[in-house]
N, C-alpha and C. Protein backbone atom coordinates (compact mmCIF):
# COMPACT_ATOMS: atom_id res chain seq x y z
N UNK A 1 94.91 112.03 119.80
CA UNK A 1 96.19 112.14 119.12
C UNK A 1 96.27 113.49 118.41
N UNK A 2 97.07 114.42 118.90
CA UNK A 2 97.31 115.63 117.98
C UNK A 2 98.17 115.35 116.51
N UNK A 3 97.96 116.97 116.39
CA UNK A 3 98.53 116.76 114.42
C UNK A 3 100.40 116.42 114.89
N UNK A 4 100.69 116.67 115.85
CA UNK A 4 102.47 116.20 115.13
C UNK A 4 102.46 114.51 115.68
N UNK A 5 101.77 114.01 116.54
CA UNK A 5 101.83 112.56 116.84
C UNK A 5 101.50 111.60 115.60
N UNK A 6 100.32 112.34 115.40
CA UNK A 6 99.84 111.74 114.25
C UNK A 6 100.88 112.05 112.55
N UNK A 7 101.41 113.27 112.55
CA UNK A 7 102.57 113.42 111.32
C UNK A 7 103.73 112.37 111.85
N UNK A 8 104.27 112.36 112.88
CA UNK A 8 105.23 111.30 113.34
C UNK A 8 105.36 109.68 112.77
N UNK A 9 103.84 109.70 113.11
CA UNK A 9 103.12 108.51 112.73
C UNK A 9 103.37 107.95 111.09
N UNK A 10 103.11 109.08 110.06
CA UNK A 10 103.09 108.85 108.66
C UNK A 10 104.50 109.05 108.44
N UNK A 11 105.11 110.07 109.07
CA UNK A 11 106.56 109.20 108.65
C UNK A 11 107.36 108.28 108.64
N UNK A 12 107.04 107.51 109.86
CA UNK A 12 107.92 106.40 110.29
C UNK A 12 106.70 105.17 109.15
N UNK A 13 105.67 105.38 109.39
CA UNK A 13 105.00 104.34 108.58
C UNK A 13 105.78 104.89 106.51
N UNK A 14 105.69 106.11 106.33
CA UNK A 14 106.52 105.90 105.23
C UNK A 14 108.07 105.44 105.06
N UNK A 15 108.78 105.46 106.06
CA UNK A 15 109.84 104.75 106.13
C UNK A 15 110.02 104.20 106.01
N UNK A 16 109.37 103.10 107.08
CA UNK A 16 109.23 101.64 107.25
C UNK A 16 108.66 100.96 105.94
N UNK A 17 107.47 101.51 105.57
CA UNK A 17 106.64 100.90 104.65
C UNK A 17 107.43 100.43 103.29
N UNK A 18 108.42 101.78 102.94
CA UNK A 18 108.28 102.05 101.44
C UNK A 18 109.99 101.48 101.15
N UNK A 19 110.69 101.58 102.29
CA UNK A 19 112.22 100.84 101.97
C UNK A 19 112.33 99.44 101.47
N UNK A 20 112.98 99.26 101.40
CA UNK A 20 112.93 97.57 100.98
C UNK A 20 112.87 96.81 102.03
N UNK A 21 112.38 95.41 101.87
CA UNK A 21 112.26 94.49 102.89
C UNK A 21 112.22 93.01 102.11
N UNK A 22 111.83 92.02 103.03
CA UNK A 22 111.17 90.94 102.41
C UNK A 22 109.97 91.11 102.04
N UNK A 23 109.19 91.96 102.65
CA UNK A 23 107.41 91.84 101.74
C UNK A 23 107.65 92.33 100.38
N UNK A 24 108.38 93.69 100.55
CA UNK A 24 108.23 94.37 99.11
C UNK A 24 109.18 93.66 98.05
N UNK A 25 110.06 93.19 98.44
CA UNK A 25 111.07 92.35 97.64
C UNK A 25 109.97 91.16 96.97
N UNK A 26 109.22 90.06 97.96
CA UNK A 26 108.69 89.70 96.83
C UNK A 26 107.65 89.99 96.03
N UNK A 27 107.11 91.01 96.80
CA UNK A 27 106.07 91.49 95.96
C UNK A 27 106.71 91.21 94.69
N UNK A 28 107.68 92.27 94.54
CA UNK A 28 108.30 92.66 92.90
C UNK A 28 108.37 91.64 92.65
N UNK A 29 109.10 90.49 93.02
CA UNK A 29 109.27 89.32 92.33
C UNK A 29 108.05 88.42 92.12
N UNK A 30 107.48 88.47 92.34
CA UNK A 30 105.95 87.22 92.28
C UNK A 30 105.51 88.17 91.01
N UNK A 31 105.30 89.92 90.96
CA UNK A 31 104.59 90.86 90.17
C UNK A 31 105.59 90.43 88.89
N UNK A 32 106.78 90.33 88.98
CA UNK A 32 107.78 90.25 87.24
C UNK A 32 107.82 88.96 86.96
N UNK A 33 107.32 87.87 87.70
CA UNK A 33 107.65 86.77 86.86
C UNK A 33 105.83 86.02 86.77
N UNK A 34 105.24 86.60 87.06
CA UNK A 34 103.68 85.99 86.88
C UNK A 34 102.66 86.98 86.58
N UNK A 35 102.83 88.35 86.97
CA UNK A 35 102.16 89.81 86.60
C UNK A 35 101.44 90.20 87.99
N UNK A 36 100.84 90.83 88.12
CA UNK A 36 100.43 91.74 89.19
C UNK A 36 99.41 91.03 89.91
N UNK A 37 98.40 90.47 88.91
CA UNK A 37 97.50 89.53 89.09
C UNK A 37 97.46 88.58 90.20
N UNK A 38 98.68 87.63 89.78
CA UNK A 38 99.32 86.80 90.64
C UNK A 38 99.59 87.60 91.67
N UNK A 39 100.54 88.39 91.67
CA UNK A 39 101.07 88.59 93.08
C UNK A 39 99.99 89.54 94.01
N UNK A 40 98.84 89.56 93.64
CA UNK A 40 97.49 90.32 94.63
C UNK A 40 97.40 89.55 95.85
N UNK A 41 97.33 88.55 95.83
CA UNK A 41 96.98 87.80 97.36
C UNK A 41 98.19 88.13 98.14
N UNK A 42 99.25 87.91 97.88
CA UNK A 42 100.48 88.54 98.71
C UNK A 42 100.09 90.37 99.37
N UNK A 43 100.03 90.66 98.00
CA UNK A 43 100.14 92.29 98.60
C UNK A 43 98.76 92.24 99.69
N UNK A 44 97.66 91.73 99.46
CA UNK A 44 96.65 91.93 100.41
C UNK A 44 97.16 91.48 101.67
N UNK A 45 97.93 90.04 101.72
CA UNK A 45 98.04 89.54 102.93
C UNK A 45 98.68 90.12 103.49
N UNK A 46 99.89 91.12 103.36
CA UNK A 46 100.93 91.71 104.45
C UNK A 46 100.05 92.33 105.06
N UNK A 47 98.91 93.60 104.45
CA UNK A 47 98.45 94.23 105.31
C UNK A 47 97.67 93.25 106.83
N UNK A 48 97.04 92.32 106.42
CA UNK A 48 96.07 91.19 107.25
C UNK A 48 96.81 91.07 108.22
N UNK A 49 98.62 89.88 107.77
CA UNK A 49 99.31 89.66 108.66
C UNK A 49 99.66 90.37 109.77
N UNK A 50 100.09 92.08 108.69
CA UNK A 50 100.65 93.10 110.17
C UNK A 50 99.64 93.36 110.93
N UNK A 51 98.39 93.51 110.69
CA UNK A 51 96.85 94.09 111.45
C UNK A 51 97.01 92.71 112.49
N UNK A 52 96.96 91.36 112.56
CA UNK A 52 97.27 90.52 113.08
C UNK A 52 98.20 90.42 114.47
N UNK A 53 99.60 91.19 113.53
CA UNK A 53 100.79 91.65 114.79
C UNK A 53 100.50 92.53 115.71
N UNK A 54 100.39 93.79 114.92
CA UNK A 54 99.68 95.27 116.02
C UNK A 54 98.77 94.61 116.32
N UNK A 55 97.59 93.51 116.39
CA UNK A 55 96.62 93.42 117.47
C UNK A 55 97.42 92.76 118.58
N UNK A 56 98.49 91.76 118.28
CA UNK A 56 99.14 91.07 119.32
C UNK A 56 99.70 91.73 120.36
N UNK A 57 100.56 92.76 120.12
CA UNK A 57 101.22 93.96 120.53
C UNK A 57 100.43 94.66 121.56
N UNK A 58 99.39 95.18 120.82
CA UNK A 58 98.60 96.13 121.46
C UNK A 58 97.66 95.58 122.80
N UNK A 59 97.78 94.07 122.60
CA UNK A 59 96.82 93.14 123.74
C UNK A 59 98.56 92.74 124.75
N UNK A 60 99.58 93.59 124.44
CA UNK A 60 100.51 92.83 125.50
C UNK A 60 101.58 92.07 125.23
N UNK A 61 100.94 91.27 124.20
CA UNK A 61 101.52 89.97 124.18
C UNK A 61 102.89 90.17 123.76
N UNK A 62 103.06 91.32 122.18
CA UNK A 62 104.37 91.47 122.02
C UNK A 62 105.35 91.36 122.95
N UNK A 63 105.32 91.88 124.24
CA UNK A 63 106.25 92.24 125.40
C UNK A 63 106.89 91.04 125.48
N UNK A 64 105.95 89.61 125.41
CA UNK A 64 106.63 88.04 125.82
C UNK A 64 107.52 88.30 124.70
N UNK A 65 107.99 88.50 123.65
CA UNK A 65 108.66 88.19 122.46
C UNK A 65 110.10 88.98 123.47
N UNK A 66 109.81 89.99 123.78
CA UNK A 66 111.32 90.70 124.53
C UNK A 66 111.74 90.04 125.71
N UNK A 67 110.62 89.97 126.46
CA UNK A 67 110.91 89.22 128.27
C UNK A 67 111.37 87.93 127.84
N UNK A 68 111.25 86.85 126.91
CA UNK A 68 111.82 85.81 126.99
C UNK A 68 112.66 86.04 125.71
N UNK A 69 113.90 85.53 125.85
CA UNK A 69 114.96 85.53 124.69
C UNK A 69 114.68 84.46 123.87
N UNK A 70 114.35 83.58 124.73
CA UNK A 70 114.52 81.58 123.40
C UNK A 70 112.94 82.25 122.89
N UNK A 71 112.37 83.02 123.28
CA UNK A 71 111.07 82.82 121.98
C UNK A 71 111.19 84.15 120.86
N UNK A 72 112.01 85.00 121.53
CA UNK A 72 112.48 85.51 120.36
C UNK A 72 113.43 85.36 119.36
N UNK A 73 114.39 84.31 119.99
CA UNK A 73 115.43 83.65 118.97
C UNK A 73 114.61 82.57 118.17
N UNK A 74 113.56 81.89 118.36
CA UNK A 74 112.45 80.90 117.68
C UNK A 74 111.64 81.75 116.61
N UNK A 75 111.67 82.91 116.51
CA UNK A 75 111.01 83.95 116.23
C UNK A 75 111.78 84.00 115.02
N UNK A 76 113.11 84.39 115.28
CA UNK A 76 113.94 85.02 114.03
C UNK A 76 114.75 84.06 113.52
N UNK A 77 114.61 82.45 114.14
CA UNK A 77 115.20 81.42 113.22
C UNK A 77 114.33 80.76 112.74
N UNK A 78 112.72 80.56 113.23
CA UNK A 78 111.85 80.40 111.95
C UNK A 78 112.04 81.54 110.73
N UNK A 79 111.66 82.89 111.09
CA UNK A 79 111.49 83.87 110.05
C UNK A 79 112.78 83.86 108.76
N UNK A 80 114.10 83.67 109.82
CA UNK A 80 115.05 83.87 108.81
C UNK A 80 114.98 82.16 107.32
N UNK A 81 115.04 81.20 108.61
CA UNK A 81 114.91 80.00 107.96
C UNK A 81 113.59 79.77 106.35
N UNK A 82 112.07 80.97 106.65
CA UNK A 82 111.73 80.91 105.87
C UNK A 82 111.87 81.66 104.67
N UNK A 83 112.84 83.15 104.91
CA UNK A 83 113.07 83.86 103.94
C UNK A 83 114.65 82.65 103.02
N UNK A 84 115.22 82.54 103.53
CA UNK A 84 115.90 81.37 102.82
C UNK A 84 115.42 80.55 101.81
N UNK A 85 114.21 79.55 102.27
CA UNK A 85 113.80 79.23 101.22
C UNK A 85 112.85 80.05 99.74
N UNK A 86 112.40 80.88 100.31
CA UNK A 86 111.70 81.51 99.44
C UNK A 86 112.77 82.35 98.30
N UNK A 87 113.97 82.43 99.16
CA UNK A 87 114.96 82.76 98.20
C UNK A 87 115.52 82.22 97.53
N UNK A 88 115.46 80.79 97.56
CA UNK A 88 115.50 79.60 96.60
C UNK A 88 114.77 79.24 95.86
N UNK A 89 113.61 79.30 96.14
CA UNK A 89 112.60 79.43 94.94
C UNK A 89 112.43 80.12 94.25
N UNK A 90 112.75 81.59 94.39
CA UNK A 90 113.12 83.11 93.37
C UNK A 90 114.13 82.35 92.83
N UNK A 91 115.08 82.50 93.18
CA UNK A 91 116.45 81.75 92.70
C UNK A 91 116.27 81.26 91.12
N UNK A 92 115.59 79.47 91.62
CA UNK A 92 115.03 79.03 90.76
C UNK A 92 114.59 78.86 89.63
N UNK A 93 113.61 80.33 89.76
CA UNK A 93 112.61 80.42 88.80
C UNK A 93 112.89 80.92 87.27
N UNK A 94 112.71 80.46 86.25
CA UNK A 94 113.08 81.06 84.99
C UNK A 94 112.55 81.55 84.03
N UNK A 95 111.17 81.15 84.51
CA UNK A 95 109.85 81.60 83.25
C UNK A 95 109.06 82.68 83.76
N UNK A 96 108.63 83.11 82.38
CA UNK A 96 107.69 84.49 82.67
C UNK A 96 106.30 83.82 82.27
N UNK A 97 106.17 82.54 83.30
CA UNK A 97 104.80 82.39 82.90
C UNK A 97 103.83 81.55 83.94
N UNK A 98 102.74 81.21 84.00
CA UNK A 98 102.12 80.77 85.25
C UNK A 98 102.55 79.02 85.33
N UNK A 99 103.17 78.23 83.99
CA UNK A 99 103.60 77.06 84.12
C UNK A 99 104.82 76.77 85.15
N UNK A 100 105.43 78.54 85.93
CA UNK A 100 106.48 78.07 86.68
C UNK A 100 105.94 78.78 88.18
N UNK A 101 104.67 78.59 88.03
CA UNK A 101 103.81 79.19 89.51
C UNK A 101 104.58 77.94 90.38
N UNK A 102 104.66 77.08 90.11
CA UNK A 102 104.76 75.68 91.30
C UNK A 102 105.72 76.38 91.78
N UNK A 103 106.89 76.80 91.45
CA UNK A 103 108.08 76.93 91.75
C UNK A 103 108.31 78.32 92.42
N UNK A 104 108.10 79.45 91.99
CA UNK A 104 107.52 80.64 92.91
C UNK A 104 105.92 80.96 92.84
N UNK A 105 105.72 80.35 94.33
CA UNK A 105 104.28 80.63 94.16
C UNK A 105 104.20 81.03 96.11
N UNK A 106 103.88 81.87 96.28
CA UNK A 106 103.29 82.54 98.05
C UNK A 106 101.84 82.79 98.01
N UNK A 107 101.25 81.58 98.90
CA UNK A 107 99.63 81.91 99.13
C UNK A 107 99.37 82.92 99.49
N UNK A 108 98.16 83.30 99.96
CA UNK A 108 97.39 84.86 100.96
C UNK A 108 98.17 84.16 102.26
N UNK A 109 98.05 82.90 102.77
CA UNK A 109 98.19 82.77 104.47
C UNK A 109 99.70 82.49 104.12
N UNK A 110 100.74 82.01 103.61
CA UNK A 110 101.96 81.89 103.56
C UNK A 110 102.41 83.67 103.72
N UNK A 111 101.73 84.54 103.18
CA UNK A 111 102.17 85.86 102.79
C UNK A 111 101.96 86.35 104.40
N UNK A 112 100.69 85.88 105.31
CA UNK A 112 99.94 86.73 106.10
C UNK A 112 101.08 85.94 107.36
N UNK A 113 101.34 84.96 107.09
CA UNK A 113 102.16 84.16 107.98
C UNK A 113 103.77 84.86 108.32
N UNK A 114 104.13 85.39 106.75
CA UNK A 114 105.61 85.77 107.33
C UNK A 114 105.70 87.06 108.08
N UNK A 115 104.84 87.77 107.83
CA UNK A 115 104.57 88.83 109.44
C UNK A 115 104.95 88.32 110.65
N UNK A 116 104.38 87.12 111.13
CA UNK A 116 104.48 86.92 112.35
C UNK A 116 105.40 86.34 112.43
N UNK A 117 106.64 86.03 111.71
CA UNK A 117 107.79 85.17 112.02
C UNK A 117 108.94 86.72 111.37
N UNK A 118 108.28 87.48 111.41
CA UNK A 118 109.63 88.78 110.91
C UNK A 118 109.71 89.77 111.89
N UNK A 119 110.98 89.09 112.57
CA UNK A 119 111.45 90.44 113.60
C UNK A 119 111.69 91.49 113.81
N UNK A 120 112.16 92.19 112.25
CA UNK A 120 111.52 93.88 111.76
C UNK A 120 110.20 94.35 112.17
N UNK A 121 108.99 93.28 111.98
CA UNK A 121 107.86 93.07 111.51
C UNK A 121 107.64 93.69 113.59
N UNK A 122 107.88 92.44 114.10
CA UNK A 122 107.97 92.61 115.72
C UNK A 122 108.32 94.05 116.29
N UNK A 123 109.59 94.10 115.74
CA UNK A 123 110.31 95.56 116.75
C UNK A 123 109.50 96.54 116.21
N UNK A 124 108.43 96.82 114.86
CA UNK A 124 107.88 97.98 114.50
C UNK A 124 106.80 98.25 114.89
N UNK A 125 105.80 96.80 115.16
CA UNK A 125 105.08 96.99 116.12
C UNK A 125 105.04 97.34 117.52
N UNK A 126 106.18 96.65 117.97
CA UNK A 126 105.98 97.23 119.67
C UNK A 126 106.62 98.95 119.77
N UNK A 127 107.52 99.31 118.72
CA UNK A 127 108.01 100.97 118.16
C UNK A 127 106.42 101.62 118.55
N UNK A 128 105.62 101.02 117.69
CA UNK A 128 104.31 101.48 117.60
C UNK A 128 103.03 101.43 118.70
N UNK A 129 102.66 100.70 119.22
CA UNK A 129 102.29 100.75 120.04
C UNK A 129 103.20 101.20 121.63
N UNK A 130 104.09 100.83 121.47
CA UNK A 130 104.58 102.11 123.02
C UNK A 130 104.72 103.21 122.50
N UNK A 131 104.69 103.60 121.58
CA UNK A 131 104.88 105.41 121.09
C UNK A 131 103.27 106.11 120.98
N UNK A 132 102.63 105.21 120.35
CA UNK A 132 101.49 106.02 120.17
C UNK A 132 100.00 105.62 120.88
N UNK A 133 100.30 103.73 121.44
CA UNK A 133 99.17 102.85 122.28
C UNK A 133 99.31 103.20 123.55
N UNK A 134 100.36 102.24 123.85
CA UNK A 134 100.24 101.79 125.33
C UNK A 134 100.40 102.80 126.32
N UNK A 135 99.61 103.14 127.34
CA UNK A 135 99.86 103.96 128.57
C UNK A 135 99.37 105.11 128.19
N UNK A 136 98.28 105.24 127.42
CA UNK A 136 97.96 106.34 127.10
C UNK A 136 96.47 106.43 127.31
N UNK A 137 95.53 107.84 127.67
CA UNK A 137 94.24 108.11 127.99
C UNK A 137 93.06 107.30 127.28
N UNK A 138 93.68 107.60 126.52
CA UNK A 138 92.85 106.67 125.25
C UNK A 138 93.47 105.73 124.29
N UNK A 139 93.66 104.98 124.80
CA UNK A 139 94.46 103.73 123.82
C UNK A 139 93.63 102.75 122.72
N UNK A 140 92.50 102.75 123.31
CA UNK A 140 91.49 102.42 122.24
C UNK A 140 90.89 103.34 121.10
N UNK A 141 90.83 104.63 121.31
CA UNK A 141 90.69 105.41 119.93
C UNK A 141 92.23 105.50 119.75
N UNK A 142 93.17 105.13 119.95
CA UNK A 142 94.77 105.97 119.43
C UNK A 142 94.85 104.65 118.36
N UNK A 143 94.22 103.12 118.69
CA UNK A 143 94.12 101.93 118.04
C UNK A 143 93.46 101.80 116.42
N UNK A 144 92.43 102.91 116.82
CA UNK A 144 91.42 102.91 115.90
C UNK A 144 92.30 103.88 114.74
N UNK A 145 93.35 104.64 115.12
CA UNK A 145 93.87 105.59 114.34
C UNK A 145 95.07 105.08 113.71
N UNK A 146 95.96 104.14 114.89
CA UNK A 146 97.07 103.56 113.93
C UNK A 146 96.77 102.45 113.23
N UNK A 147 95.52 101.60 113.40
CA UNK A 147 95.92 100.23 112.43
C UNK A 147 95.57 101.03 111.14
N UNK A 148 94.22 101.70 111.32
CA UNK A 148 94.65 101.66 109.62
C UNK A 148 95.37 102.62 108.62
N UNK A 149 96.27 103.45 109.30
CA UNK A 149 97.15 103.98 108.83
C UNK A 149 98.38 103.10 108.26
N UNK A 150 98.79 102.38 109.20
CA UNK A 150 99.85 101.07 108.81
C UNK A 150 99.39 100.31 107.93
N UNK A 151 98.04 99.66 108.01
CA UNK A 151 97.32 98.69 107.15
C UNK A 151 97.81 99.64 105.78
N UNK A 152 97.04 100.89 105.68
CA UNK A 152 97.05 101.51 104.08
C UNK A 152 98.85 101.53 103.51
N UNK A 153 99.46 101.49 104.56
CA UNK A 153 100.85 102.10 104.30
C UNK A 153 101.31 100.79 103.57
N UNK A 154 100.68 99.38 104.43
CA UNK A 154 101.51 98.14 104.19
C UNK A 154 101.08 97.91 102.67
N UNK A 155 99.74 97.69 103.14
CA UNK A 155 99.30 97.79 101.22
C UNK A 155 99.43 98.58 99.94
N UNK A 156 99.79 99.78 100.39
CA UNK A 156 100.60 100.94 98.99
C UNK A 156 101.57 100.63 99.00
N UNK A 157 102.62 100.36 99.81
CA UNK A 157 103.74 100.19 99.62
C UNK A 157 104.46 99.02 98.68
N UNK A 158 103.04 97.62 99.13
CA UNK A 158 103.97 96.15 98.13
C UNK A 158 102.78 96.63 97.01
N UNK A 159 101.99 97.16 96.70
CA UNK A 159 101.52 97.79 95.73
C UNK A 159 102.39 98.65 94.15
N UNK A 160 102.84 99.50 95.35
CA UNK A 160 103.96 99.79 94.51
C UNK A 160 104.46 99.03 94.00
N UNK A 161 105.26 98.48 95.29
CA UNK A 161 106.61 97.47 94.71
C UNK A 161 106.01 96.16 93.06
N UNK A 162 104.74 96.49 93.58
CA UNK A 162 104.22 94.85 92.83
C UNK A 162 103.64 95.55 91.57
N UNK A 163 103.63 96.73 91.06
CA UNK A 163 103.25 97.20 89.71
C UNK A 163 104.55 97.38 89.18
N UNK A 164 106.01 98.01 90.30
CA UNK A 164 107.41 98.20 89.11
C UNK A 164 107.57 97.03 88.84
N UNK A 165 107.12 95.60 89.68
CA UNK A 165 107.99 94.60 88.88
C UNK A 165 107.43 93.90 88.03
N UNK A 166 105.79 94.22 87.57
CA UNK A 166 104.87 94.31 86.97
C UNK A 166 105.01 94.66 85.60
N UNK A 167 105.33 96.07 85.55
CA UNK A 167 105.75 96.57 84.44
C UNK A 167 107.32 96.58 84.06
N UNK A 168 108.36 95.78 85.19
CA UNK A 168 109.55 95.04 84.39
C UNK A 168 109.05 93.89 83.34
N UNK A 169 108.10 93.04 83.59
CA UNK A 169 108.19 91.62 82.74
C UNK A 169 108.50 91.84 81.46
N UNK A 170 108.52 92.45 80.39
CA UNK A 170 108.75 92.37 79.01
C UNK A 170 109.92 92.66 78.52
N UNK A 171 110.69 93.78 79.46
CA UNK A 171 111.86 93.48 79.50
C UNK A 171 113.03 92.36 80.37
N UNK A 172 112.29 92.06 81.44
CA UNK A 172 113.05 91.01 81.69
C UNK A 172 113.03 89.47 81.03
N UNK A 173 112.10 89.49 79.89
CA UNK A 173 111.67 88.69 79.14
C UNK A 173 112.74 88.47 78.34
N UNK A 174 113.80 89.58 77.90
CA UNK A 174 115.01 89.82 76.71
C UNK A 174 114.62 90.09 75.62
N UNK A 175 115.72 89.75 74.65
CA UNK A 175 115.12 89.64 73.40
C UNK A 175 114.35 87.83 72.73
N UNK A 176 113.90 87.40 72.22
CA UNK A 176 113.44 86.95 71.78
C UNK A 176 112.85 85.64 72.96
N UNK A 177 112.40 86.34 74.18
CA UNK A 177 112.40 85.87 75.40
C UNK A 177 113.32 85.00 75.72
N UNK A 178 114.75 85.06 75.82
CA UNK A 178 115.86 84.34 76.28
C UNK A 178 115.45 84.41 77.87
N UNK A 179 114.96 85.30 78.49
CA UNK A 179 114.60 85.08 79.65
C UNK A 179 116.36 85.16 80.74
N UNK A 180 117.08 85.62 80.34
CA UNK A 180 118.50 85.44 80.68
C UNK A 180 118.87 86.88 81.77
N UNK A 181 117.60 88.01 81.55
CA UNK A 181 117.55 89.61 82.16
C UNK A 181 116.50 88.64 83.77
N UNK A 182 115.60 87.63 83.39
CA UNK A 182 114.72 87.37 84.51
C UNK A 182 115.93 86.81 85.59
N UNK A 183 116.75 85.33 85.01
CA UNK A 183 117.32 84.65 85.58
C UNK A 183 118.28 85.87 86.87
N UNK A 184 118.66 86.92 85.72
CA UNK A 184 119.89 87.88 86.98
C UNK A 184 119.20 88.49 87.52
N UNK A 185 117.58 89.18 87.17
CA UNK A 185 116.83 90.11 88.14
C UNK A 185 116.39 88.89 89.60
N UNK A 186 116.06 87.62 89.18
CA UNK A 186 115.30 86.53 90.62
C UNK A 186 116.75 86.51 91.60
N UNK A 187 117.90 86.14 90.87
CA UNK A 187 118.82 86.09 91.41
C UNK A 187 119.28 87.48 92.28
N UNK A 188 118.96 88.77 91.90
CA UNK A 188 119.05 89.70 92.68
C UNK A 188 118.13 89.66 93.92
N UNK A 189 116.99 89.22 93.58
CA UNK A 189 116.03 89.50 94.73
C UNK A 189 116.26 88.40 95.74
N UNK A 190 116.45 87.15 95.12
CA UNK A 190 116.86 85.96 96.21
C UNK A 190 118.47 86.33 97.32
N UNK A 191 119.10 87.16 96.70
CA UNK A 191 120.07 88.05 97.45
C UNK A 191 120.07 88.98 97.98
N UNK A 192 118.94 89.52 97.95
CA UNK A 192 118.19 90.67 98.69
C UNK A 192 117.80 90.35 100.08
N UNK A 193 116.36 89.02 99.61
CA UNK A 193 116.50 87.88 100.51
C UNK A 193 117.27 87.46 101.68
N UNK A 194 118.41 87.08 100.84
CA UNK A 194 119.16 86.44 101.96
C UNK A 194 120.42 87.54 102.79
N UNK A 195 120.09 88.37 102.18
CA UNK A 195 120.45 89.42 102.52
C UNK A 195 119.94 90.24 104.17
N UNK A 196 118.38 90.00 104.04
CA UNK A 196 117.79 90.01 104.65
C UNK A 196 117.76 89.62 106.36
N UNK A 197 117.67 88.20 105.78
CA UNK A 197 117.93 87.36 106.58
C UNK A 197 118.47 87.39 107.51
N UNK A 198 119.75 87.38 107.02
CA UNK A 198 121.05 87.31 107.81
C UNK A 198 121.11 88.72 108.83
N UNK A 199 120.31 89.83 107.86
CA UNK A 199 120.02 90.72 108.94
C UNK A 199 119.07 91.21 110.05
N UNK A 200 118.53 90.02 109.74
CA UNK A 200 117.68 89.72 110.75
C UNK A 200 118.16 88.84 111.96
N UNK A 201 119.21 88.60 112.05
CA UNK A 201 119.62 87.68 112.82
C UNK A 201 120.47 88.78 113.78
N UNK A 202 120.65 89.80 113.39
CA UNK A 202 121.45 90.76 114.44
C UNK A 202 120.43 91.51 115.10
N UNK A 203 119.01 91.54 114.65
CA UNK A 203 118.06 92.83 115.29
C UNK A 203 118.10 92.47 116.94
């Protein structure tokens, strides 16, 4: 891989990575209403999940997601169906404290899981591997060069996202913790969410 394949590479992974989405959306939200702490197993898992996808991709398999339509429409009405709820549970949530974990709470494998049901998640991998994998001299060192460029990208990126909403909690706390700044910030992100969603249903 020469130096502009490889610069190509860090841009589209900063693109992709650092805009908003559903990962980074809840990052912030799991990071402002429980602290950073909490939301660590999330930020670890996107990277896992996507390393997961690009291996799928890169062995082929992505291609079935395009050649058959009903498994890519199963694809993006699980994915959308689960950003929905999770946007109800942001929704929800009103406390800045771990007594309202029940209510927004995303495991490591719930986190590592919505990779494989996010059709952004899909089209950026197969972007990626036919641009820089497949059909090429060396596809096994070009492998060794993009996962963990993406991996680092996936994980700085809800990193980020998961320290600003980190260092929102005290103000979204209000004054005398009315908690009334959290209720309109969850409510933004659960509309972000579903925001999402719905645009996921046109990819």
């Amino acid at each position: 891989m020469n130096w502009q394949e490889f610069t190509a590479l860090l841009v589209l992974a900063t693109a992709m990575s650092f805009t908003p989405g559903p990962n980074t959306t809840l990052s912030t939200a799991l990071a402002a209403n429980h602290g950073l702490r909490r939301a660590m197993p999330f930020v670890c898992a996107v990277p896992v999940g996507w390393g997961v996808l690009l291996g799928i991709c890169a062995l082929g398999l992505g291609a079935l997601v395009l050649a058959v339509p009903l498994l890519g429409w199963s694809i993006k009405l699980v994915g959308v169906a689960y950003l929905l709820w999770l946007a109800s549970k942001i929704a929800r949530s009103r406390q800045l404290s771990p007594a309202d974990a029940a209510r927004l709470n995303v495991t490591f494998w719930q986190g590592a899981a919505l990779q494989l049901v996010n059709i952004k998640a899909w089209m950026l991998a197969l972007a990626i591997v036919s641009g820089w994998v497949a059909g090429r001299a060396d596809p096994g060192q070009r492998l060794v060069v993009v996962v963990p460029v993406m991996l680092a990208f996936a994980f700085a990126s809800n990193l980020t996202y998961a320290l600003a909403g980190s260092l929102l909690r005290e103000w979204l706390a209000g004054p005398q913790g009315s908690g009334r700044r959290l209720v309109v910030f969850n409510r933004v992100m659960a509309a972000v969410l579903v925001a999402t969603a719905i645009w996921m249903l046109f990819l």
